[in-house]
N, C-alpha and C. Protein backbone atom coordinates (compact mmCIF):
# COMPACT_ATOMS: atom_id res chain seq x y z
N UNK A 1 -6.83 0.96 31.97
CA UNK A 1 -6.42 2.34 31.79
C UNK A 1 -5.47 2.40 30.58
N UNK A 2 -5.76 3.44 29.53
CA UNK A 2 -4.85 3.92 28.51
C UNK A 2 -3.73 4.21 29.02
N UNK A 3 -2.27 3.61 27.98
CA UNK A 3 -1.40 4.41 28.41
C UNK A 3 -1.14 5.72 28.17
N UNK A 4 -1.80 6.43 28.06
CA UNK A 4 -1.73 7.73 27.43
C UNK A 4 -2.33 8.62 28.93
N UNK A 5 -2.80 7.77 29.60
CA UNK A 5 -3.73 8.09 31.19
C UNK A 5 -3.00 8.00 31.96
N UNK A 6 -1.67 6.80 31.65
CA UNK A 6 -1.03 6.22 32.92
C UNK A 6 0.03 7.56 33.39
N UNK A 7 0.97 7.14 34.65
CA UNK A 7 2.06 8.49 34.91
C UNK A 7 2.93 7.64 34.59
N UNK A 8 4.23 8.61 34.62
CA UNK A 8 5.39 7.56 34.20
C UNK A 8 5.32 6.50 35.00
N UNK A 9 5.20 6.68 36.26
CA UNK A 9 5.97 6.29 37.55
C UNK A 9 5.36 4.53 37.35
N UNK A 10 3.89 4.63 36.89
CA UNK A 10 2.89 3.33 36.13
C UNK A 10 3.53 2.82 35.19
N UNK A 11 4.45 3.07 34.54
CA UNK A 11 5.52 2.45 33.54
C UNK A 11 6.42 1.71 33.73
N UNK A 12 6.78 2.38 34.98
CA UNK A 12 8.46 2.18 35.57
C UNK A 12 7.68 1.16 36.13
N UNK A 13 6.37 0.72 36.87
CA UNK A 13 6.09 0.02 37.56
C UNK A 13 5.95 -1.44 36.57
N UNK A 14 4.84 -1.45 35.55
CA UNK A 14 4.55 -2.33 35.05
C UNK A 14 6.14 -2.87 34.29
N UNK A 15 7.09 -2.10 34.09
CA UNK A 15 8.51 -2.62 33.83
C UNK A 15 8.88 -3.53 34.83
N UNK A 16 9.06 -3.23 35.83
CA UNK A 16 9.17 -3.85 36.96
C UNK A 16 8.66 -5.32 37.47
N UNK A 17 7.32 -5.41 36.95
CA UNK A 17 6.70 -6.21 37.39
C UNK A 17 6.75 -7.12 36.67
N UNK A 18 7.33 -7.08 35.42
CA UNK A 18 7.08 -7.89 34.33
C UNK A 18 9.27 -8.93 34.53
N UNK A 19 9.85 -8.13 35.21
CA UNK A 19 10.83 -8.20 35.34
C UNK A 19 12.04 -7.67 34.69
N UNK A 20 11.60 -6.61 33.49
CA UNK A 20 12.30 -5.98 32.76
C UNK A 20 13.04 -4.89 33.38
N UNK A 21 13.98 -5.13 34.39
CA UNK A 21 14.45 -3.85 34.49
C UNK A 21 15.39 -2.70 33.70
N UNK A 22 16.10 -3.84 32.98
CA UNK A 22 16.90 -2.79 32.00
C UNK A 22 16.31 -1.94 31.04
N UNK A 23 15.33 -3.15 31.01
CA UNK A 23 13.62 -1.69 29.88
C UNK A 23 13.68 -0.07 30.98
N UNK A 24 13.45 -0.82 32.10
CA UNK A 24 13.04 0.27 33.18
C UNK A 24 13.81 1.51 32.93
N UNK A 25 15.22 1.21 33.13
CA UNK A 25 16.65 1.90 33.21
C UNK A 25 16.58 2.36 31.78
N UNK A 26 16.32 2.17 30.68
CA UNK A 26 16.33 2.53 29.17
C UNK A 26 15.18 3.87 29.50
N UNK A 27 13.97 3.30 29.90
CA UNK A 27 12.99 4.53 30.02
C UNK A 27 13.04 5.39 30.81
N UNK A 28 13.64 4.64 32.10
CA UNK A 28 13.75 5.97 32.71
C UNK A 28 14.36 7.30 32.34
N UNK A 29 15.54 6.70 31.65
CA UNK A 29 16.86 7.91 31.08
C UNK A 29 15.95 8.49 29.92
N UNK A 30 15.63 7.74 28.98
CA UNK A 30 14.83 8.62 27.97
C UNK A 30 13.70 9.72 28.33
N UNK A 31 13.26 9.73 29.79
CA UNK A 31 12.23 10.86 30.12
C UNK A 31 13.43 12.26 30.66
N UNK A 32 14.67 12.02 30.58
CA UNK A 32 14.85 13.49 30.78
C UNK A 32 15.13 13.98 29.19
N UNK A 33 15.23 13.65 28.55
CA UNK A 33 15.68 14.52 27.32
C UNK A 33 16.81 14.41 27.26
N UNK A 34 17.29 15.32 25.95
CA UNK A 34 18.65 16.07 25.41
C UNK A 34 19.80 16.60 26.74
N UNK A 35 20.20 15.63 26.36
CA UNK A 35 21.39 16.76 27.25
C UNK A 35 22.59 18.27 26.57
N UNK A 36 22.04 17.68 25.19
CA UNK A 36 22.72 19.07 24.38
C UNK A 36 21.24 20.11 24.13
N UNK A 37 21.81 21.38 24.02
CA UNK A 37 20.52 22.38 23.62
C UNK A 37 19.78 21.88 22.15
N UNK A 38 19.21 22.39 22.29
CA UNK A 38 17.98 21.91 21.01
C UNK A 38 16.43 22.35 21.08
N UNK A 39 16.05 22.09 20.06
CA UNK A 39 14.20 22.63 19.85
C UNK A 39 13.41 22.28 20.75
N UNK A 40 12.70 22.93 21.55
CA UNK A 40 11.89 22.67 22.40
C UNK A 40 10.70 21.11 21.51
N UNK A 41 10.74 21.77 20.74
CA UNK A 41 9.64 20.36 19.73
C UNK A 41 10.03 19.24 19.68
N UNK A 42 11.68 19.07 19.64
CA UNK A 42 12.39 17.47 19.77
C UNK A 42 12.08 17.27 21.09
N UNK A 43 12.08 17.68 22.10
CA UNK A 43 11.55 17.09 23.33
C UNK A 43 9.85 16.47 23.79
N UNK A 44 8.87 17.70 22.67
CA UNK A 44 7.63 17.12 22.60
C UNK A 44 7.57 16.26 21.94
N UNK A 45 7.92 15.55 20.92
CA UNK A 45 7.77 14.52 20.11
C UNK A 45 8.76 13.73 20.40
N UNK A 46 10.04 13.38 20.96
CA UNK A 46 10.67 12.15 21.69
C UNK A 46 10.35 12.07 22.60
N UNK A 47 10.44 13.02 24.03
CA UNK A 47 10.22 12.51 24.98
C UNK A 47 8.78 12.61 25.45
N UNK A 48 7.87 13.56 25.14
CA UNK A 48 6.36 13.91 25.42
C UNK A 48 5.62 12.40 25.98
N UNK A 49 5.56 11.84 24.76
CA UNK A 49 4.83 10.54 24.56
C UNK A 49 4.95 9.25 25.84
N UNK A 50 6.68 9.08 25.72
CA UNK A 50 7.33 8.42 26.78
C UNK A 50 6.58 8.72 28.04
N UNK A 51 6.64 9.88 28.23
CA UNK A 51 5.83 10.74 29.95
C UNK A 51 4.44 10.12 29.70
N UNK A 52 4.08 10.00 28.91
CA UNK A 52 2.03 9.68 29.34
C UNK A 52 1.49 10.92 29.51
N UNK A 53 1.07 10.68 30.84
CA UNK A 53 -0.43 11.77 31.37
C UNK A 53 1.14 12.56 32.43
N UNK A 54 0.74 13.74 32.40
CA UNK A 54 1.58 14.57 32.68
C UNK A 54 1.15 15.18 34.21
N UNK A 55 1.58 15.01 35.89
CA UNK A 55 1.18 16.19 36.55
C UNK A 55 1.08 17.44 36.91
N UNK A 56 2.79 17.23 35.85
CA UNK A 56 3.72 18.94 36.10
C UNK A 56 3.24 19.40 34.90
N UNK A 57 3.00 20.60 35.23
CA UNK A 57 2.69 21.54 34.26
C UNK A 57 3.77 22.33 33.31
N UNK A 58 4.89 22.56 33.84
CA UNK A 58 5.91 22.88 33.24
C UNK A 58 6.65 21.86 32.36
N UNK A 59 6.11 20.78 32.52
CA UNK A 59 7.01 19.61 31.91
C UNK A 59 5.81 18.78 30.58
N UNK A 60 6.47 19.07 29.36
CA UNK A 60 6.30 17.91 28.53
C UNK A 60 5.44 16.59 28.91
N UNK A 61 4.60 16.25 28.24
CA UNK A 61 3.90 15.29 28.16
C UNK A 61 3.30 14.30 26.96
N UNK A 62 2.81 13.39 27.12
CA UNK A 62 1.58 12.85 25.97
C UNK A 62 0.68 13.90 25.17
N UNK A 63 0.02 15.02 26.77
CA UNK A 63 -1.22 15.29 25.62
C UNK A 63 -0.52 16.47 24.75
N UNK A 64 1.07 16.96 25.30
CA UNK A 64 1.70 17.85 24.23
C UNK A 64 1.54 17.06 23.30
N UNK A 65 2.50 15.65 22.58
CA UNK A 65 2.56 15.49 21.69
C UNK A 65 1.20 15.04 20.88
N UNK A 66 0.04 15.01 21.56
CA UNK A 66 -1.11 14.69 20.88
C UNK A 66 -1.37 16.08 20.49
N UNK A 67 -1.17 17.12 20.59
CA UNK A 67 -1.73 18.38 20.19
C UNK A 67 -0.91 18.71 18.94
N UNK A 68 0.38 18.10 18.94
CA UNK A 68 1.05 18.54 17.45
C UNK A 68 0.10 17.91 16.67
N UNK A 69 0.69 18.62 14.79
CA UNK A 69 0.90 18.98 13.60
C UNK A 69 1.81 18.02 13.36
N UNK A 70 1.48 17.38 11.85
CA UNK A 70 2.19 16.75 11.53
C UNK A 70 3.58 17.82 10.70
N UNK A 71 3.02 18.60 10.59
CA UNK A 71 4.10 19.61 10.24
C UNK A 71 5.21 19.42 10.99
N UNK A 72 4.43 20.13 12.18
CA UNK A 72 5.51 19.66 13.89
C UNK A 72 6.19 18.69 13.90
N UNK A 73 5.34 17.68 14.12
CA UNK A 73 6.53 16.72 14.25
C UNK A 73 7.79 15.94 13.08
N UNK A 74 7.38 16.50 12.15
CA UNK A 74 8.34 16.61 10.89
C UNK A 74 9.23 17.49 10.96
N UNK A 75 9.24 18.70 11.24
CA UNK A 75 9.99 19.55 11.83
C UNK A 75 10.71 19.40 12.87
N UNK A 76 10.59 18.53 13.80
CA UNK A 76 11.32 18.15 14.86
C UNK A 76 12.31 16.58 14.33
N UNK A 77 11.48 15.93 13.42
CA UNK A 77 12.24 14.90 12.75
C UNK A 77 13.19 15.52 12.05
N UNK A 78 13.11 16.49 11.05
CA UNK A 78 14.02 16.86 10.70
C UNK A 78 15.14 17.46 11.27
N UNK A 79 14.62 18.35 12.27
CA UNK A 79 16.02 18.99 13.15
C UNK A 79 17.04 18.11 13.40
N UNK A 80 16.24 16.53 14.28
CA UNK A 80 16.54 15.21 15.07
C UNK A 80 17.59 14.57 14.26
N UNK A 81 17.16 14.62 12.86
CA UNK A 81 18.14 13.92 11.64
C UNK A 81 19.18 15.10 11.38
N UNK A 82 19.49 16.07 11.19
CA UNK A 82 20.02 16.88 10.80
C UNK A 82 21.26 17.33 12.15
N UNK A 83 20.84 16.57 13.01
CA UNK A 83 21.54 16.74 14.72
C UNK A 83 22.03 15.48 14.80
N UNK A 84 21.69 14.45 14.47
CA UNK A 84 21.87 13.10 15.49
C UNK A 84 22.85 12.90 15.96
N UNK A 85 24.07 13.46 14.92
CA UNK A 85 25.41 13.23 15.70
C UNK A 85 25.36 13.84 17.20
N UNK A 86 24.71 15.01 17.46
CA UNK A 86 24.93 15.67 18.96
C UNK A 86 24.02 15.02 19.44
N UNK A 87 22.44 14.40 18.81
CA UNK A 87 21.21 14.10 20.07
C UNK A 87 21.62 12.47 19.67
N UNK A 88 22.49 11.71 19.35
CA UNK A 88 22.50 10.38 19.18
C UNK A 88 22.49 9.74 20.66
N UNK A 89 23.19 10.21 21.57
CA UNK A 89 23.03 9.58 22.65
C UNK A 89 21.27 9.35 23.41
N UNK A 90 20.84 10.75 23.14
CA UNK A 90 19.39 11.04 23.87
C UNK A 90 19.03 10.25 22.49
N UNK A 91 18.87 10.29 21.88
CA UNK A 91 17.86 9.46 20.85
C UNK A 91 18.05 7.68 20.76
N UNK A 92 19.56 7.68 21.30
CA UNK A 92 19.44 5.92 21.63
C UNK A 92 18.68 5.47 22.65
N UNK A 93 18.50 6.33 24.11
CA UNK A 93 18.07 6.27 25.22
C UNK A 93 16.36 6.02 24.33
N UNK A 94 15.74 6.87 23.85
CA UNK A 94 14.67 7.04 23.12
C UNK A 94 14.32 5.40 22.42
N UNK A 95 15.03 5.30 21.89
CA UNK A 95 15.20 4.39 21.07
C UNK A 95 14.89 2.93 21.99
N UNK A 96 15.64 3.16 22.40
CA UNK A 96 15.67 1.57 23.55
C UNK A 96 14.54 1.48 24.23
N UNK A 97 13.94 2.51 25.18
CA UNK A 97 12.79 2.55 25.69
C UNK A 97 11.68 1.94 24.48
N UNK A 98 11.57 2.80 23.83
CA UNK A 98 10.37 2.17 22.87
C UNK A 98 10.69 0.32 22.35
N UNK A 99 12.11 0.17 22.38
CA UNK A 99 12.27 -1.54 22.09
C UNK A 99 11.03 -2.40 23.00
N UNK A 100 10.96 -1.76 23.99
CA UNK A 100 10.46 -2.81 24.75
C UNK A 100 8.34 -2.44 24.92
N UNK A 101 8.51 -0.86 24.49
CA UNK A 101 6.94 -0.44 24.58
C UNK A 101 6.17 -0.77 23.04
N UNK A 102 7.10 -0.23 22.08
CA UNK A 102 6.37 -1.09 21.26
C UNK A 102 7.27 -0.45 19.96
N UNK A 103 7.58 -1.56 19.21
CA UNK A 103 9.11 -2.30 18.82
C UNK A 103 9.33 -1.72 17.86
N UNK A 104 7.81 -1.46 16.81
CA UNK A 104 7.84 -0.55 15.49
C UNK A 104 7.91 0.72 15.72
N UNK A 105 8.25 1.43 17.04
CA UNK A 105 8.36 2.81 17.40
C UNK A 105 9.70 3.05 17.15
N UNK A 106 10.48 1.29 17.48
CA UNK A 106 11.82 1.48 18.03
C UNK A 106 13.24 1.49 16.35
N UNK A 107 12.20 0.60 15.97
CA UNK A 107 12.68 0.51 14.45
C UNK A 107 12.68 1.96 13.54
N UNK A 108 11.84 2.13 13.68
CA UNK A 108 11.48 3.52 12.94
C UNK A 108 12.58 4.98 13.62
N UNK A 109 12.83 5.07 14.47
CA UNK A 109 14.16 5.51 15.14
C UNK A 109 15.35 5.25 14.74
N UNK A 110 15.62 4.20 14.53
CA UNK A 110 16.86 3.85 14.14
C UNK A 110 16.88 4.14 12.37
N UNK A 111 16.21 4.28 11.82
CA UNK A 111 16.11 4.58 10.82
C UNK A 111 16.32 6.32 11.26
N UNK A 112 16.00 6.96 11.83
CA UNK A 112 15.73 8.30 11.94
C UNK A 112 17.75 8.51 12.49
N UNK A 113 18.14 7.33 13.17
CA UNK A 113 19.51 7.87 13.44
C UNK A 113 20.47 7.00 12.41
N UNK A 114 20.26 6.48 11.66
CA UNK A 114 20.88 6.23 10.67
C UNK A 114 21.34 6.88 9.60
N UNK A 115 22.97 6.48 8.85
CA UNK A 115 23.38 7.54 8.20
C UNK A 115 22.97 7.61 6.73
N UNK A 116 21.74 6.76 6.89
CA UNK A 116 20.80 6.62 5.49
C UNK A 116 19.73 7.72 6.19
N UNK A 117 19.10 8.56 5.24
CA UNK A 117 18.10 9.47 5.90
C UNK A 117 16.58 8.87 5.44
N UNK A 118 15.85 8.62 5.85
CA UNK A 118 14.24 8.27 5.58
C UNK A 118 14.26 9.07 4.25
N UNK A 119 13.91 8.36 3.49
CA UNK A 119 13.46 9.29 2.06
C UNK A 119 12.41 10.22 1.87
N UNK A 120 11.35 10.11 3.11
CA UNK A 120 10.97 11.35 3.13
C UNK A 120 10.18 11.68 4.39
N UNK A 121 10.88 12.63 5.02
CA UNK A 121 11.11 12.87 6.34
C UNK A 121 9.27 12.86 6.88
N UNK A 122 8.68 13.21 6.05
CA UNK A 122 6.97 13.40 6.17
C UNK A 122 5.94 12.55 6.46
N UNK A 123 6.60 11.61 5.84
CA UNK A 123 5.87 10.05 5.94
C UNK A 123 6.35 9.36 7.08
N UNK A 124 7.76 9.62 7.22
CA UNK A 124 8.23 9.14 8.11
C UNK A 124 7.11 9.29 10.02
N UNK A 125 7.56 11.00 9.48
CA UNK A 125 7.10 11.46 10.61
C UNK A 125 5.42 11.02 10.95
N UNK A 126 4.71 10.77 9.86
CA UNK A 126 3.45 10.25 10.14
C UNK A 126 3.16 9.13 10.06
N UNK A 127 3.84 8.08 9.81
CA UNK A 127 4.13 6.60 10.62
C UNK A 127 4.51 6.66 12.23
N UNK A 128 5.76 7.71 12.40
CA UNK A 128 6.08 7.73 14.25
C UNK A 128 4.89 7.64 14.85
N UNK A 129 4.01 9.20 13.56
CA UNK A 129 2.70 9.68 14.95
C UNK A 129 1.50 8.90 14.83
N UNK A 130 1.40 8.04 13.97
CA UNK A 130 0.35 6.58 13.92
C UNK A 130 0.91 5.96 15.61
N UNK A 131 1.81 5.54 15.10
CA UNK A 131 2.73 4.58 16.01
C UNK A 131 2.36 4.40 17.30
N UNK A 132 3.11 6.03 17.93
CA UNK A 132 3.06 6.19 19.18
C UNK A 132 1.56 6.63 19.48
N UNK A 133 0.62 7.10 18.70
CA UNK A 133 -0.80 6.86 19.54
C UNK A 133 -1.63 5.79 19.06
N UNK A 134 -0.80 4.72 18.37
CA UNK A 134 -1.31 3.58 18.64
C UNK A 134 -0.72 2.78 20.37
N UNK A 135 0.21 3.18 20.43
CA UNK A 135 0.73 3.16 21.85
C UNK A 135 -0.44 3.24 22.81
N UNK A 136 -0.21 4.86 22.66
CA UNK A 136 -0.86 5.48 23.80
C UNK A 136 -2.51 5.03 24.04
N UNK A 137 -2.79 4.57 23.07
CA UNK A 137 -4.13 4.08 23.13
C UNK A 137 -4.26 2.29 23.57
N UNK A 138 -3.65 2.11 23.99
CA UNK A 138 -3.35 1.13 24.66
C UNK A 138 -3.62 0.49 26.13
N UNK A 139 -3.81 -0.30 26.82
CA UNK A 139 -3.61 -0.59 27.90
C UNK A 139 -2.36 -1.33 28.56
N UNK A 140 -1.89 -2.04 27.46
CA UNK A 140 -0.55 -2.53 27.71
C UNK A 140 0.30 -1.60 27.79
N UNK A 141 1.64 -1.89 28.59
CA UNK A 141 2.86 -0.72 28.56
C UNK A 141 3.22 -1.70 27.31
N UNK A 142 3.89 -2.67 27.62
CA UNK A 142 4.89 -4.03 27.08
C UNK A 142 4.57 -4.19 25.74
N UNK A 143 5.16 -4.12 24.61
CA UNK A 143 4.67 -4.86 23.39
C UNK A 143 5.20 -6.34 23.61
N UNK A 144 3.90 -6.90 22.78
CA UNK A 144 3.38 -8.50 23.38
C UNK A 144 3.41 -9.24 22.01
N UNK A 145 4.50 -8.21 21.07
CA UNK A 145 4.50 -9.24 19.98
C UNK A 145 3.43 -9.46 19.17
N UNK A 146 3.13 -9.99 18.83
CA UNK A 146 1.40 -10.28 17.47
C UNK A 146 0.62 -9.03 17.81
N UNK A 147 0.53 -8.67 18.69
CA UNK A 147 -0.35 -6.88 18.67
C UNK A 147 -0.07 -5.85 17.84
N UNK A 148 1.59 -5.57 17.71
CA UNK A 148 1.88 -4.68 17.27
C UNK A 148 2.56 -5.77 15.81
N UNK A 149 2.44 -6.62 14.95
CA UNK A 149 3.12 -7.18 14.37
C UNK A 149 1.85 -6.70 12.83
């Protein structure tokens, strides 16, 4: 099964099983979001992806962020950079989770909260969205190293 199919709860599990729990505890926190107000779009494109296959309908998912625009999600990169001081906490949570799902998601973040700005927020943003549906197209949760290298 794709992770893009799986539910969270299949995340938290295969974390688990692998013995990673502090991965677990990193992802779990990164599926609620922002705790400061902000663009509904920074939540589809940080946290969307994280969620997978979605049951709630009211809630953010994968196939949201598969339906953005790279516009979109540049637009939400930019807000993200232009905020980090207030979303730095939710974006470390972000950040960490992907360390362990897959590592060049996690790198590319830290660049996004760094007080160097990506030189151009566009490219940036369309490396993330390579990235994460190279993820999601996946069967592994775990990056396994030489896969994603």
């Amino acid at each position: 099964m794709k992770n893009r199919d799986k539910e969270w709860k299949q995340i938290v599990q295969a974390l688990l099983e692998a013995g990673l729990e502090a991965a677990a505890w990193d992802y779990v926190t990164a599926l609620r979001g922002p705790d400061v107000p902000c663009k509904w779009l920074v939540k589809v494109v940080f946290t969307g992806p994280l969620r997978c296959e979605n049951t709630h309908q009211a809630v953010v998912g994968a196939s949201d962020f598969r339906r953005l625009s790279l516009e979109s999600i540049t637009e939400a990169s930019k807000f993200a950079y232009e905020r980090r001081e207030e979303l730095l906490h939710y974006l470390m949570h972000v950040e960490s989770a992907w360390w362990t799902l897959h590592r060049k998601v996690s790198f590319l973040l830290r660049r996004l909260v760094s007080s160097i700005p990506p030189e151009d927020l566009r490219s940036w943003a369309k490396e993330y969205q390579s990235l994460v549906h190279e993820w999601l197209d996946r069967e592994c949760v775990i990056d396994v190293g030489g896969q994603n290298d």
